[in-house]
Protein backbone atom coordinates (compact mmCIF):
# COMPACT_ATOMS: atom_id res chain seq x y z
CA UNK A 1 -40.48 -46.39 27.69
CA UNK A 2 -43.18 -44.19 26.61
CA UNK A 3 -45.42 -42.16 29.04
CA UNK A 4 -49.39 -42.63 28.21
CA UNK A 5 -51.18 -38.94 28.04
CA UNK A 6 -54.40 -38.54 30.46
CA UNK A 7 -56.51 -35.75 30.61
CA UNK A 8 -58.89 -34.89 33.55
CA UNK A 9 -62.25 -34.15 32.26
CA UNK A 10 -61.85 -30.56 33.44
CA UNK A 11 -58.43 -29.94 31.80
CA UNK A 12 -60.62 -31.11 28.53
CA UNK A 13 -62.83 -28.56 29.02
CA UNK A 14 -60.47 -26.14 29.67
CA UNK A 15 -58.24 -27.00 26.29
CA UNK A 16 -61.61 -26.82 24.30
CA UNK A 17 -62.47 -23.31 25.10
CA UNK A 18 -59.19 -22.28 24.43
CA UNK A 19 -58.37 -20.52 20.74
CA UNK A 20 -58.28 -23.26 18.22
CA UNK A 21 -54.07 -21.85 17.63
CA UNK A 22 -53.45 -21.68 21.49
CA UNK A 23 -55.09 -25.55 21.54
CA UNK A 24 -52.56 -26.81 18.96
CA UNK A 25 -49.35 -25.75 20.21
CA UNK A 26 -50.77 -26.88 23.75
CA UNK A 27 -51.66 -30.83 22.22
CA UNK A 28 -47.66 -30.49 20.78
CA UNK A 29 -46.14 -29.66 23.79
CA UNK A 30 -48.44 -32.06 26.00
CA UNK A 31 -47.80 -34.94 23.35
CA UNK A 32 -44.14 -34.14 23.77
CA UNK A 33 -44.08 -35.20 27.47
CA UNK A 34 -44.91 -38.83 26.41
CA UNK A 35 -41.17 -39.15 25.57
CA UNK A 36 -39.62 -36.68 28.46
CA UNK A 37 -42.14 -35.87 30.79
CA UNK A 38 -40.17 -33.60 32.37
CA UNK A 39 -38.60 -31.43 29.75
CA UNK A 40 -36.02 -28.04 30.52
CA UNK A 41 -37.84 -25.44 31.67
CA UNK A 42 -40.42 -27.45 33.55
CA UNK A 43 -40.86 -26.41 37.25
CA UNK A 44 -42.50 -27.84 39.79
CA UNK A 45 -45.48 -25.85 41.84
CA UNK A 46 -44.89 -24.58 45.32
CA UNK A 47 -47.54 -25.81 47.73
CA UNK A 48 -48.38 -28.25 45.19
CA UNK A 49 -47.92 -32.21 45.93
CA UNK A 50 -46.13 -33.45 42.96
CA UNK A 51 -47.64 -30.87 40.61
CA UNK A 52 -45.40 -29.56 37.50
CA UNK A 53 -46.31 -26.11 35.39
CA UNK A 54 -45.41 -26.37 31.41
CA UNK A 55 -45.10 -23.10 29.93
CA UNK A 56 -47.06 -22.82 26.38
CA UNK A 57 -46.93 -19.08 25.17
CA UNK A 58 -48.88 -16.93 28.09
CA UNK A 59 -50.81 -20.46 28.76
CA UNK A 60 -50.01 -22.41 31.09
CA UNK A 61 -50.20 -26.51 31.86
CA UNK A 62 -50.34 -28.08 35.21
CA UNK A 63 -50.06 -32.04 35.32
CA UNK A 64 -48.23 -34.65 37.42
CA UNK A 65 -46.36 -37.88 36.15
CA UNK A 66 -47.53 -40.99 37.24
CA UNK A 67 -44.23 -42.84 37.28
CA UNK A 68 -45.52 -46.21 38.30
CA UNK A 69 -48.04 -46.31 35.60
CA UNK A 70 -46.02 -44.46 33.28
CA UNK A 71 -48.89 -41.97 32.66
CA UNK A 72 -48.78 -37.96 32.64
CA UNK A 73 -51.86 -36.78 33.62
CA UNK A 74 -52.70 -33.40 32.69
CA UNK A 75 -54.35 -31.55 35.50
CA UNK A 76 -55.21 -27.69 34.66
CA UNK A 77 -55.00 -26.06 31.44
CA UNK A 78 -55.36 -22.03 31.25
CA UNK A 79 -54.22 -18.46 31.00
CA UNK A 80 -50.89 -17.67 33.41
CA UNK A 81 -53.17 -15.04 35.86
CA UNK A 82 -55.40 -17.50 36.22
CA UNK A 83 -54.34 -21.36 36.32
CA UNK A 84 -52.31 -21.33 39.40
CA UNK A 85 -55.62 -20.48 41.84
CA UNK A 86 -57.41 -23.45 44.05
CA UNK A 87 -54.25 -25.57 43.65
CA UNK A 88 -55.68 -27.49 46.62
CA UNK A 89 -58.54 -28.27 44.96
CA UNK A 90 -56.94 -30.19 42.14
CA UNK A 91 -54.53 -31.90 44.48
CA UNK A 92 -57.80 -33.65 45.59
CA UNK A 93 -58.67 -34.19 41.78
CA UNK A 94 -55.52 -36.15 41.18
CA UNK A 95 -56.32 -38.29 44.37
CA UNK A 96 -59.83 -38.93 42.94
CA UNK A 97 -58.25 -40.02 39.51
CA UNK A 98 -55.62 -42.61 41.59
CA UNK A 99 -58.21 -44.14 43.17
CA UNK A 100 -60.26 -44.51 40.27
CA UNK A 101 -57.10 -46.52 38.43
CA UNK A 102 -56.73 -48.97 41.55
């Protein structure tokens, strides 16, 4: 079965100011997960509840999969120095977004 694709609305934001080229391999590789949401190479975070880090080029993607809902919910999008910092904070984000799909 197919995974659905969800966005926060901060990973949006953070795709959008990306360079248009950088934004279209990312979409690929994200649309990709729908069939194996957790491809080779994937790893999951340290200190990070259930949180998995797609490498795209020198960006990087941070999302979880949903499997009960069969949803991948992309989480963080951004430059490798720079994505991995207040991981706590989007471990709340994620909780937010469950209870929101209750």
């Amino acid at each position: 079965m197919a995974y659905a694709v969800e966005f926060l609305k901060t990973a949006e934001e953070e795709l959008a100011r990306l360079p248009k080229d950088a934004q279209r391999q990312i979409v690929k590789r994200v649309e990709g997960l729908k069939d194996n949401p957790r491809p080779p190479g994937v790893e999951p975070l340290k200190g990070a509840e259930k949180l998995l880090r797609l490498r795209v080029g020198d960006y990087r993607v941070v999302y979880t999969v949903e499997g009960r809902r069969f949803v991948v919910l992309v989480v963080r999008i951004g430059h490798r120095k720079e994505v991995y910092e207040n991981l706590k904070v989007l471990g709340s984000r994620v909780l937010i977004w469950r209870q929101r799909k209750k």
